[in-house]
C-alpha atoms as a PDB file:
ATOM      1  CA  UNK A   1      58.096 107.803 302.867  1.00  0.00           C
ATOM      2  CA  UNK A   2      57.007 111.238 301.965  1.00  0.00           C
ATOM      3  CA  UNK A   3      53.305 113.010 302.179  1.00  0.00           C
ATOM      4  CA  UNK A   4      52.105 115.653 300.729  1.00  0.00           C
ATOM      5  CA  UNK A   5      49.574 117.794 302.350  1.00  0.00           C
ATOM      6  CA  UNK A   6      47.705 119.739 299.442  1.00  0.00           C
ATOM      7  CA  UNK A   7      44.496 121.663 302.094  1.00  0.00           C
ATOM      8  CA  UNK A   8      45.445 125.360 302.936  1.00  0.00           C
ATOM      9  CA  UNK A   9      47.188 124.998 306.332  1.00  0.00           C
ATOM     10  CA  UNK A  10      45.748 128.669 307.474  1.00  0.00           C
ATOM     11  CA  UNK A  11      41.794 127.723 306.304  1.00  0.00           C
ATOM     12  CA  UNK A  12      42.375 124.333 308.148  1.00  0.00           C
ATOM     13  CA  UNK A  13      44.035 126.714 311.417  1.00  0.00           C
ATOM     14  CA  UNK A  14      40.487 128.371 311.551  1.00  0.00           C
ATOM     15  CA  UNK A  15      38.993 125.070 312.804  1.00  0.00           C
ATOM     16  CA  UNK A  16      40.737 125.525 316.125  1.00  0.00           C
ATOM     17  CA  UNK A  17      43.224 124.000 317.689  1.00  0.00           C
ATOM     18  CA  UNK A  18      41.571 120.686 317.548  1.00  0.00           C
ATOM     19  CA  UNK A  19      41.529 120.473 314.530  1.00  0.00           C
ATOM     20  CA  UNK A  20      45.281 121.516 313.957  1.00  0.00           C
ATOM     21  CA  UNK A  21      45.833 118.847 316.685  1.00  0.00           C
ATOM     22  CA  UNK A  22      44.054 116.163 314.501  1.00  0.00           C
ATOM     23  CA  UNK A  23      45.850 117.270 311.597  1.00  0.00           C
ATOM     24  CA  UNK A  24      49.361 116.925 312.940  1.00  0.00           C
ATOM     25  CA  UNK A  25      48.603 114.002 314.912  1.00  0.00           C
ATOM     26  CA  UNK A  26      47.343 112.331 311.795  1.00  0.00           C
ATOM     27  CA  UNK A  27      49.873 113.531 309.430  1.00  0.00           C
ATOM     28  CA  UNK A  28      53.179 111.677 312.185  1.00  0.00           C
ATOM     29  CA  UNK A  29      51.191 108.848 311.835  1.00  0.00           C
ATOM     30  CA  UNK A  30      51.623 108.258 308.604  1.00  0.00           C
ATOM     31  CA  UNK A  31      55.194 109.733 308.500  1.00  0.00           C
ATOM     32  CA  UNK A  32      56.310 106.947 311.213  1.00  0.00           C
ATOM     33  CA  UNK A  33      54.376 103.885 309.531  1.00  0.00           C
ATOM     34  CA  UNK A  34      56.065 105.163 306.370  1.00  0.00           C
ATOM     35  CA  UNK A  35      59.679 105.121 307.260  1.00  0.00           C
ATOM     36  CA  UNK A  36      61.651 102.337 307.028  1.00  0.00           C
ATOM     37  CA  UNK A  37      63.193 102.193 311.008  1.00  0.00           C
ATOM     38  CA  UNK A  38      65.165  98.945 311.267  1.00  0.00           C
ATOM     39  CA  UNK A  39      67.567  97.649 313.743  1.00  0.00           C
ATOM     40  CA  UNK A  40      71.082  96.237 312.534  1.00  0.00           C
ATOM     41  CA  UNK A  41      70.288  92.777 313.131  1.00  0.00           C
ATOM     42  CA  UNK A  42      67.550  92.624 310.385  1.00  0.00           C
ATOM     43  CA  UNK A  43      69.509  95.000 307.685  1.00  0.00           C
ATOM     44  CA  UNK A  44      71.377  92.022 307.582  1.00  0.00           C
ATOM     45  CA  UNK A  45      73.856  91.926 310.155  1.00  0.00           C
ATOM     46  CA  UNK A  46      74.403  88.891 312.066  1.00  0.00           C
ATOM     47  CA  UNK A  47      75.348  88.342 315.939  1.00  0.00           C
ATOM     48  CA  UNK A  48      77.813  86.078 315.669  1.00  0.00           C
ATOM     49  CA  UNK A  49      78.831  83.520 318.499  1.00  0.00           C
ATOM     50  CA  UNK A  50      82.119  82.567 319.600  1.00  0.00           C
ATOM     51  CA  UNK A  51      83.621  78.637 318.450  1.00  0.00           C
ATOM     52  CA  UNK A  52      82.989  76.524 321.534  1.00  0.00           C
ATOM     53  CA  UNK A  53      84.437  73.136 322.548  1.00  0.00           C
ATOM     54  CA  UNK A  54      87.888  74.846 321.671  1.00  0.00           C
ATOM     55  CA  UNK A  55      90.978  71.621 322.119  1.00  0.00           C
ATOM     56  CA  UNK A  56      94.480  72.015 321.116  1.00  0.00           C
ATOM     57  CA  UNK A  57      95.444  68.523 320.081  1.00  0.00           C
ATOM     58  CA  UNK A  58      99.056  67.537 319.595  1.00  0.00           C
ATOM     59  CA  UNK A  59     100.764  64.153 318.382  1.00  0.00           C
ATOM     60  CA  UNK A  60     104.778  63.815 317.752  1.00  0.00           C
ATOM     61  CA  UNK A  61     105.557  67.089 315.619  1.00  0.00           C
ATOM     62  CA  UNK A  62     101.551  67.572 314.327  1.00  0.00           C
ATOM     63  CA  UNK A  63     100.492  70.786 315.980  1.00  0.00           C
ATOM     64  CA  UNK A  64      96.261  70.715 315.347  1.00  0.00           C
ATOM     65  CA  UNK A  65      93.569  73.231 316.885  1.00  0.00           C
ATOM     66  CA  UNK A  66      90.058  72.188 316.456  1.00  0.00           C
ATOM     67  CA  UNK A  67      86.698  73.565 317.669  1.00  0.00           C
ATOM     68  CA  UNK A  68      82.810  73.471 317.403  1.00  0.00           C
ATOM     69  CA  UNK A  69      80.711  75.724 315.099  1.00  0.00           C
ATOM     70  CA  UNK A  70      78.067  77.884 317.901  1.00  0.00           C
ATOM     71  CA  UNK A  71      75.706  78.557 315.074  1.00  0.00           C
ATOM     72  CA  UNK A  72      75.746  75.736 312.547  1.00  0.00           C
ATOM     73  CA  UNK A  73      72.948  77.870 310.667  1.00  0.00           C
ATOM     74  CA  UNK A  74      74.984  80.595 309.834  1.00  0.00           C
ATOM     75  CA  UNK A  75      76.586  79.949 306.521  1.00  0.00           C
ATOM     76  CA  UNK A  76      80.297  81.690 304.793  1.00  0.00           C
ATOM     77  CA  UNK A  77      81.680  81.866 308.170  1.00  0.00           C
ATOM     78  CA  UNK A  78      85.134  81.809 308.940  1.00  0.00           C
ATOM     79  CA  UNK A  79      87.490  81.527 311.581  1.00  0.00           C
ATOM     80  CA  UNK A  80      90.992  82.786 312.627  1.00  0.00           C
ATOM     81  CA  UNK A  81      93.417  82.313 315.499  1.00  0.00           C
ATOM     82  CA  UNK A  82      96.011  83.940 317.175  1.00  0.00           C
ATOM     83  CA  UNK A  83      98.652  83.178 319.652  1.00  0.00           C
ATOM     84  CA  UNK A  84     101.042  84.990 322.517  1.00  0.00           C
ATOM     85  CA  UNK A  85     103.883  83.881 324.635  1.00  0.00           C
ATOM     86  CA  UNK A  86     104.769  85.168 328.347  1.00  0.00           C
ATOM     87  CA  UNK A  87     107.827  87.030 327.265  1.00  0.00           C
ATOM     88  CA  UNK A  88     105.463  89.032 324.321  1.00  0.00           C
ATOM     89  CA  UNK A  89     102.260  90.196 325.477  1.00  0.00           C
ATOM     90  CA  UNK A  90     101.443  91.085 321.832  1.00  0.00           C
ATOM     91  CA  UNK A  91      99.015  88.861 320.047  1.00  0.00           C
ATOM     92  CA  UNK A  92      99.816  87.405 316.847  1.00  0.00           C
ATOM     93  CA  UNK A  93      98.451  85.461 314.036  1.00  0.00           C
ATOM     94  CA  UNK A  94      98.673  82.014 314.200  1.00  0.00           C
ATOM     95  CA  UNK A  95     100.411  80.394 311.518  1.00  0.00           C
ATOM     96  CA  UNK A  96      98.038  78.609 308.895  1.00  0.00           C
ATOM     97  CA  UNK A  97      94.844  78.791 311.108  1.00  0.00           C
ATOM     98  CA  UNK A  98      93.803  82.471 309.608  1.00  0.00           C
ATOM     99  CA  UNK A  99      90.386  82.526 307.487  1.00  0.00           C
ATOM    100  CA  UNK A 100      89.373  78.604 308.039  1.00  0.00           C
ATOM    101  CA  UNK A 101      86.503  77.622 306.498  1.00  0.00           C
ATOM    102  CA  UNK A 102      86.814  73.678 308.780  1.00  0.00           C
ATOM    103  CA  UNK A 103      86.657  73.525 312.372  1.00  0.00           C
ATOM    104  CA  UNK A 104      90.319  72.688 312.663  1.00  0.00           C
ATOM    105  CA  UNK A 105      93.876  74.458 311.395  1.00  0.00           C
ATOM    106  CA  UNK A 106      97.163  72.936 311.165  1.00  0.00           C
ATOM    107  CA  UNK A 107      99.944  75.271 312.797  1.00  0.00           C
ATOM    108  CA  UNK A 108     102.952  73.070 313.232  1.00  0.00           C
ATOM    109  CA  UNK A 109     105.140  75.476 311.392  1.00  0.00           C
ATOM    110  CA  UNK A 110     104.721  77.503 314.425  1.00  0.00           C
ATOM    111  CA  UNK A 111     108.803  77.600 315.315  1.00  0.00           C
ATOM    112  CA  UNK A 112     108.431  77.895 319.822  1.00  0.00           C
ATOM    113  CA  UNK A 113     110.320  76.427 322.451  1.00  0.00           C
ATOM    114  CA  UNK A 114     108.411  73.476 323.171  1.00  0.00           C
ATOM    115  CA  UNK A 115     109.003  74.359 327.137  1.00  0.00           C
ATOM    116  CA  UNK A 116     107.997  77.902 326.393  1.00  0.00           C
ATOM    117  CA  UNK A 117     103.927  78.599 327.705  1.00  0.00           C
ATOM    118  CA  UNK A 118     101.883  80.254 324.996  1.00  0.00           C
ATOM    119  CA  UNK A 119      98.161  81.143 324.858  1.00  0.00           C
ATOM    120  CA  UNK A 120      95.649  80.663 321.674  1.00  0.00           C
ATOM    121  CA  UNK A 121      92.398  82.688 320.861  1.00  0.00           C
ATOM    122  CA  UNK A 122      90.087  82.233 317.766  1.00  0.00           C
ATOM    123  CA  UNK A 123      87.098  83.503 317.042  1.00  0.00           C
ATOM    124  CA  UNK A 124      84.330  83.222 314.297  1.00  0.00           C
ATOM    125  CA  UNK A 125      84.247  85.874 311.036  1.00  0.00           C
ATOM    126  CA  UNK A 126      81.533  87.037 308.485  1.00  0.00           C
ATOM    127  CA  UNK A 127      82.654  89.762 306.296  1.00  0.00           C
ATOM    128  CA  UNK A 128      82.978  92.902 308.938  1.00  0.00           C
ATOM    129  CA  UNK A 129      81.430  91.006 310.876  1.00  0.00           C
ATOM    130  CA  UNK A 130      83.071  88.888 314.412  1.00  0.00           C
ATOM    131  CA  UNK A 131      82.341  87.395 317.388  1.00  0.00           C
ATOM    132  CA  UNK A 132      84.079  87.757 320.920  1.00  0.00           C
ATOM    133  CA  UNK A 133      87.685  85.732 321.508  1.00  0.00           C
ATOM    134  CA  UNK A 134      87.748  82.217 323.124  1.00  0.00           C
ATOM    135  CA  UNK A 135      90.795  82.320 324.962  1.00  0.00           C
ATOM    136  CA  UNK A 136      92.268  78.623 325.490  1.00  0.00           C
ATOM    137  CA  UNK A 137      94.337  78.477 328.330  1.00  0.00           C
ATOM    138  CA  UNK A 138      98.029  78.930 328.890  1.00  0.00           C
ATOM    139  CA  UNK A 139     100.249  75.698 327.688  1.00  0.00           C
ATOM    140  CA  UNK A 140     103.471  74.124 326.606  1.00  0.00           C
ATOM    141  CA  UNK A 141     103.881  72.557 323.221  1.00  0.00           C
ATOM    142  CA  UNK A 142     105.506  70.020 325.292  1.00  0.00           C
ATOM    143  CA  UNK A 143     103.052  69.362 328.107  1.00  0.00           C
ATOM    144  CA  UNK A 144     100.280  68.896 325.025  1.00  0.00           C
ATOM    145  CA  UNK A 145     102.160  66.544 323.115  1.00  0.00           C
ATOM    146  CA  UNK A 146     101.252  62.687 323.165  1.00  0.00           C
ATOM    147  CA  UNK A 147     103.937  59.974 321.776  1.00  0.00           C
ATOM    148  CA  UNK A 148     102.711  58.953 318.395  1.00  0.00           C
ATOM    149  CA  UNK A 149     102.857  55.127 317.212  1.00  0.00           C
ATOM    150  CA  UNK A 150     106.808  54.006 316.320  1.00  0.00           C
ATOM    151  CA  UNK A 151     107.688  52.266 313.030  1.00  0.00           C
ATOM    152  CA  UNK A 152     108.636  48.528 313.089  1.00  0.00           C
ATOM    153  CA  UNK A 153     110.517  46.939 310.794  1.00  0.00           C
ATOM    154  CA  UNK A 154     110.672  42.655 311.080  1.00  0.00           C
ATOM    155  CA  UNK A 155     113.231  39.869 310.140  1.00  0.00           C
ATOM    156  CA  UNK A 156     112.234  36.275 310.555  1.00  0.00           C
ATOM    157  CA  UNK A 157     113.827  33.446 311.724  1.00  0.00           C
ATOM    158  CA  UNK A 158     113.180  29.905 312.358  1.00  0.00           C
ATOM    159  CA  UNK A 159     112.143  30.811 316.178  1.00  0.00           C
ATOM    160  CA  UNK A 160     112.505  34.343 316.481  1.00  0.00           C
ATOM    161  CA  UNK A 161     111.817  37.081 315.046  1.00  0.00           C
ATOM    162  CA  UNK A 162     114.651  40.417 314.785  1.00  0.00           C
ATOM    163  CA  UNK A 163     112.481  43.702 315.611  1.00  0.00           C
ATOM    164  CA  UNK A 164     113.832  47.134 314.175  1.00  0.00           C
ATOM    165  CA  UNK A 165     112.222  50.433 316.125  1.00  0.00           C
ATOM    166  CA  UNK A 166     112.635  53.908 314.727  1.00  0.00           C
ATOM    167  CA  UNK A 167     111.554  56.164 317.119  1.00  0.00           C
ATOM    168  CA  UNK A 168     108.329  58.463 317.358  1.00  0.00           C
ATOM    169  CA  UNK A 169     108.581  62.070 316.061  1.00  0.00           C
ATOM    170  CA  UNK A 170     111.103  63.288 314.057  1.00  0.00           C
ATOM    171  CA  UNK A 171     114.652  61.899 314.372  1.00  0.00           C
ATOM    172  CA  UNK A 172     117.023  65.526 314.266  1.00  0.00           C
ATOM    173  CA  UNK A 173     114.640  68.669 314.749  1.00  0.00           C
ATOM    174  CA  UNK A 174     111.320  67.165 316.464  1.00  0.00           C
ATOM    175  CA  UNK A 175     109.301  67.495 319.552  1.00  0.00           C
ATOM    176  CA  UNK A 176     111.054  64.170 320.496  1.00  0.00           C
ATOM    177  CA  UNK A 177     114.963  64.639 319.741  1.00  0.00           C
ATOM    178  CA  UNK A 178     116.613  65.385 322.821  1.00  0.00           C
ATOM    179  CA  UNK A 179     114.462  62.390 324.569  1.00  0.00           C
ATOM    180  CA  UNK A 180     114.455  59.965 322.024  1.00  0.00           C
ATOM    181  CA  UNK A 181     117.398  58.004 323.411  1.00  0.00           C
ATOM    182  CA  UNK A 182     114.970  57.717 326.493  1.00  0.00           C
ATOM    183  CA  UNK A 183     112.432  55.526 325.086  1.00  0.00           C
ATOM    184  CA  UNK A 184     111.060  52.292 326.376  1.00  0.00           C
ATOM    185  CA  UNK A 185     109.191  50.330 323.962  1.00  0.00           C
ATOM    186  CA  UNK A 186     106.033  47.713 324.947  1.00  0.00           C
ATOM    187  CA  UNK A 187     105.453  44.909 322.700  1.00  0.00           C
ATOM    188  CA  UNK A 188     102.359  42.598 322.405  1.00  0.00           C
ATOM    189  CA  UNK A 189     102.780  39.540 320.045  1.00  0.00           C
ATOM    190  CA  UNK A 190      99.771  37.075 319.252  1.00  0.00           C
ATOM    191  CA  UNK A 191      99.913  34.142 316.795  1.00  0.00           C
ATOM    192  CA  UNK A 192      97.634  35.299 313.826  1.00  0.00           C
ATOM    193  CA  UNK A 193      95.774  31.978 313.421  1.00  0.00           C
ATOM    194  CA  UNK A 194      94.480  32.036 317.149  1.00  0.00           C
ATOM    195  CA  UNK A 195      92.786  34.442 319.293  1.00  0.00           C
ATOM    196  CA  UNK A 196      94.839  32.869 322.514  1.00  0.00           C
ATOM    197  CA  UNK A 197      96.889  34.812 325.123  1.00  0.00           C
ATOM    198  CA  UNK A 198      98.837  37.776 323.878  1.00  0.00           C
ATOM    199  CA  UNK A 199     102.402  38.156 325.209  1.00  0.00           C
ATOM    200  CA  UNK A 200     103.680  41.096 326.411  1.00  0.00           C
ATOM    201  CA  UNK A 201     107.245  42.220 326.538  1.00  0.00           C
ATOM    202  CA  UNK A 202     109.780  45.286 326.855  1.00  0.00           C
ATOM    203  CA  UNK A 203     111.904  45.672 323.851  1.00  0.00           C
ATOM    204  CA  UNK A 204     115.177  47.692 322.672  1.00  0.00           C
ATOM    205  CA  UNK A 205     115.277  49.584 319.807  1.00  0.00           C
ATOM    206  CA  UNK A 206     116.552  46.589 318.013  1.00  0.00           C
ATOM    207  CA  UNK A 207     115.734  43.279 319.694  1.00  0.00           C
ATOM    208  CA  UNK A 208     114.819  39.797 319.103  1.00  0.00           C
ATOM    209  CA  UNK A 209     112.143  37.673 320.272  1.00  0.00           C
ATOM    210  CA  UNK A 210     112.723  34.560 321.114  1.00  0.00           C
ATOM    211  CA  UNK A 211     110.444  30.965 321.854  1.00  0.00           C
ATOM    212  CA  UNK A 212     108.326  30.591 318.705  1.00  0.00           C
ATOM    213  CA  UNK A 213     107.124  28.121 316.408  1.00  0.00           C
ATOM    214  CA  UNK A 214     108.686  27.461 313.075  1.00  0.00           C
ATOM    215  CA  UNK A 215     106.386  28.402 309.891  1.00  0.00           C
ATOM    216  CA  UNK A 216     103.838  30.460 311.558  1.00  0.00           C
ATOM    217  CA  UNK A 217     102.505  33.979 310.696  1.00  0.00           C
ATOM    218  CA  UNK A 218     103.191  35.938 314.507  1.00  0.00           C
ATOM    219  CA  UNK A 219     101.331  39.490 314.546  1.00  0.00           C
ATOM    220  CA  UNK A 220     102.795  42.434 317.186  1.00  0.00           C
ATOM    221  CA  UNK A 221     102.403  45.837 318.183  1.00  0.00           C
ATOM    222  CA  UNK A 222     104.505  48.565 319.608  1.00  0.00           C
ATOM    223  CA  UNK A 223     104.054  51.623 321.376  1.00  0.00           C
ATOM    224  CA  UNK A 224     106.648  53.831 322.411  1.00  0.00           C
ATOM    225  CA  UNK A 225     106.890  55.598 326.441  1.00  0.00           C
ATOM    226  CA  UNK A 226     108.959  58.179 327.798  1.00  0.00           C
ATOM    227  CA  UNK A 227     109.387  58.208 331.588  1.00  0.00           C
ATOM    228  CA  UNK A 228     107.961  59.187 334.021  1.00  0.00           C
ATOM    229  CA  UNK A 229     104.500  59.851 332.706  1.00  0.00           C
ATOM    230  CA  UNK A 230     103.797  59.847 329.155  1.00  0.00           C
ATOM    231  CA  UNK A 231     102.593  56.855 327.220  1.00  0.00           C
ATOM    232  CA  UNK A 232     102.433  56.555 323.638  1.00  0.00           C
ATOM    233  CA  UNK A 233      99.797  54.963 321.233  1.00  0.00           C
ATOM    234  CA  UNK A 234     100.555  51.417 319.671  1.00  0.00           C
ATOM    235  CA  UNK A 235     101.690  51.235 316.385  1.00  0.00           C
ATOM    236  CA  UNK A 236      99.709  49.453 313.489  1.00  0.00           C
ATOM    237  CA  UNK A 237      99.817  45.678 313.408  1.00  0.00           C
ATOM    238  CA  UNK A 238     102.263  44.081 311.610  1.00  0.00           C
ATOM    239  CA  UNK A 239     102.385  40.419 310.960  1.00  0.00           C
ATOM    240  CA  UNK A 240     105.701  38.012 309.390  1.00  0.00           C
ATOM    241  CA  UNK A 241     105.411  34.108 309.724  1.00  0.00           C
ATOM    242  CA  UNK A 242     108.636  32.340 310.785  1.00  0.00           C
ATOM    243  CA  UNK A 243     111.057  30.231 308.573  1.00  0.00           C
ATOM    244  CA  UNK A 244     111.276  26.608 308.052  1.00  0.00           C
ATOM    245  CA  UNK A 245     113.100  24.886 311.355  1.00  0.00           C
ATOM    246  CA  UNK A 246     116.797  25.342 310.626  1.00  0.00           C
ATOM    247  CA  UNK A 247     117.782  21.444 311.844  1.00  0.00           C
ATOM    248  CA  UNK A 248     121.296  21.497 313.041  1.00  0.00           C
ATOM    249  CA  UNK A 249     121.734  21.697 316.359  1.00  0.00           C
ATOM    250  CA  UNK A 250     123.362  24.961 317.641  1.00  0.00           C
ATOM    251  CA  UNK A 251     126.888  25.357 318.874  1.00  0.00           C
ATOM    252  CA  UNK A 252     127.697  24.798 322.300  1.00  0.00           C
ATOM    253  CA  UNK A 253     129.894  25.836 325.140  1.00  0.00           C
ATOM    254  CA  UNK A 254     129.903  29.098 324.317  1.00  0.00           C
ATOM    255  CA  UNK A 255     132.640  31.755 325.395  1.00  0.00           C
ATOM    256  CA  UNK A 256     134.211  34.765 325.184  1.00  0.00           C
ATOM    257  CA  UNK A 257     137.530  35.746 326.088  1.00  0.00           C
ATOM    258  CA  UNK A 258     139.094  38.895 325.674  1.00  0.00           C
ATOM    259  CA  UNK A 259     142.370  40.159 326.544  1.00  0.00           C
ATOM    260  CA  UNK A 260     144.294  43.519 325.794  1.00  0.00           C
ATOM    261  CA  UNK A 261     141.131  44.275 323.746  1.00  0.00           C
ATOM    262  CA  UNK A 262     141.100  41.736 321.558  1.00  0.00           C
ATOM    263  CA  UNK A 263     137.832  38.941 321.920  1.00  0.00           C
ATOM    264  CA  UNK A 264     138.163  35.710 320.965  1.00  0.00           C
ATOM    265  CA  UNK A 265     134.213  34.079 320.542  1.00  0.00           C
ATOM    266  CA  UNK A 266     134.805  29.900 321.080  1.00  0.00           C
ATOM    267  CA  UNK A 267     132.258  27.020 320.256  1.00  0.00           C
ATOM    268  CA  UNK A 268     132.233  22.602 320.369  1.00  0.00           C
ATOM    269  CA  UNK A 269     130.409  21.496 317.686  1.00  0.00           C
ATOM    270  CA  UNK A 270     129.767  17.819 316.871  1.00  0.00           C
ATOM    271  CA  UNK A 271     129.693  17.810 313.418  1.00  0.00           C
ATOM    272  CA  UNK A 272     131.989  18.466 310.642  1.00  0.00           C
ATOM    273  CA  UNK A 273     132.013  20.541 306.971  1.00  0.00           C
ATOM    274  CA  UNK A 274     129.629  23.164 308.539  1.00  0.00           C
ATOM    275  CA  UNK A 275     130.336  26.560 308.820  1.00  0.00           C
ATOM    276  CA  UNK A 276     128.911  29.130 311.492  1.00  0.00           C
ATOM    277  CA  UNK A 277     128.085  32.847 311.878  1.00  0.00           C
ATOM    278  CA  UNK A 278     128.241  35.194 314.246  1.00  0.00           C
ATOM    279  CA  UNK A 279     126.592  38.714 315.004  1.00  0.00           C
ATOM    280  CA  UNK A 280     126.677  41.064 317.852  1.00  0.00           C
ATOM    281  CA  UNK A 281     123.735  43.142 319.159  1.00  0.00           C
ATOM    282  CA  UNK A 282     124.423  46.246 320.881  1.00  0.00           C
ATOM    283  CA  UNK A 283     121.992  46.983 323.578  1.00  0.00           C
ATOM    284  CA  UNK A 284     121.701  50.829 325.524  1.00  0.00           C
ATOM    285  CA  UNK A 285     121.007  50.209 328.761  1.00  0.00           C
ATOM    286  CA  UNK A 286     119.747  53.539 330.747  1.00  0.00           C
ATOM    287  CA  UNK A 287     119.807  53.526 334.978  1.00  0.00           C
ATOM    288  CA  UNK A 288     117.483  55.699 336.427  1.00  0.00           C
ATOM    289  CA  UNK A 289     118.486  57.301 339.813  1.00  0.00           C
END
């Protein structure tokens, strides 16, 4: 803000140089209460905080980083992430985690060695505006990863029940394929008409589970584990009720003989005009040293 002084400066100089004191001291006091002095922070700008609570969280071949807003309050803020490996100290943008508006990004078309360590940073954004890097802490796609739930597919029987596994993960180019082969499965099976014990048993890929009752609706779960230490989550439950009793007896005296590679699969059975079928389950058996 701007004064004007309209007295003669020279008549008011023959006061004395208390007056000319009083003058000036008046005059820069209404200069300074007339300017507009402000400090960044109130023309606007805000200090912005860095995300907190930062978690990398991966399942199978889902690749998520999520985080905690530090200043709720602050509205259009956005965040971005970047990422570096050991063998290229240069940082990078992390791929689709660059201008979020959420507190978590999706970057599992980041293409890595899963054994390879990498580090993260993100930090918060308003216009030219950005807060300091969190830096999350070295890691291995790998070492993150959890087993996700395996699918289940079901065939009744009379007594048993045929279980079908497909694996966690994806089958050719996943976070699993080269240790798929080396899954153990875990299976809990309840009748869905009680609340009574649950039984729990180790499964193959494709099994079958023996000892139940005829018409009635069984409900199981699976979940997946990869030795030595990492468990999976159980799959949803899925529920099939068993077929009427099949009442012939079975076959018995069962044998197999093979010679020169050729198997011969014998029965006795008591009664006549009834015809049988046979199938064959191949099991993979894995020894650990």
């Amino acid at each position: 803000m701007l004064v004007e002084v309209t007295e003669d400066v020279t008549s008011l100089a023959s006061g004395g140089p208390q007056t000319m004191f009083a003058l000036l001291g008046a005059t820069t006091l209404v200069l300074v209460a007339g300017v507009p002095w402000m400090l960044p922070a109130a023309a606007g700008g805000t200090n912005l905080k860095s995300p907190q609570n930062v978690e990398v969280y991966i399942v199978d071949d889902t690749f998520i980083l999520r985080w905690d807003r530090s200043s709720p309050s602050v509205r259009n803020v956005t965040f971005s992430a970047d990422y570096q490996t050991l063998e290229n100290d240069t940082w990078l943008k992390l791929p689709g985690c660059q201008s979020i508006a959420n507190t978590k990004c999706n970057f599992s078309s980041l293409e890595l060695n899963i054994y390879e360590e990498i580090k993260l940073r993100i930090r918060a954004e308003e216009g030219n505006n950005t807060s300091p890097w969190h830096y999350v802490d070295s890691f291995t796609l790998f070492g993150k990863a959890q087993i996700g739930p395996p699918k289940v597919h079901l065939e009744a029987e009379d007594k048993a029940i045929i279980i079908n596994i497909t694996p966690p993960g994806t089958k050719d180019h996943g976070m699993w394929s080269l240790d798929s082969s080396s899954f153990t499965y875990s299976l809990e099976i309840w009748k869905n008409s009680s609340s009574g014990d649950r039984r729990t048993e180790t499964v193959y890929p494709r099994d079958k589970i023996y000892k139940l009752s005829p018409e009635t609706t069984y409900c199981l779960k699976v979940k997946a584990r990869l030795l030595p230490r990492k468990i999976g989550v159980f799959s949803p439950v899925y529920c099939i009720k068993t077929t009427v009793e099949n009442k012939l007896p079975p076959p018995e005296n069962i044998q197999l003989d093979a010679e020169n590679r050729i198997h011969v699969l014998k029965w006795d059975y008591a009664h006549e005009n009834v015809t049988f079928q046979a199938q064959w389950l191949h099991l993979f058996i894995c020894k650990f040293m």
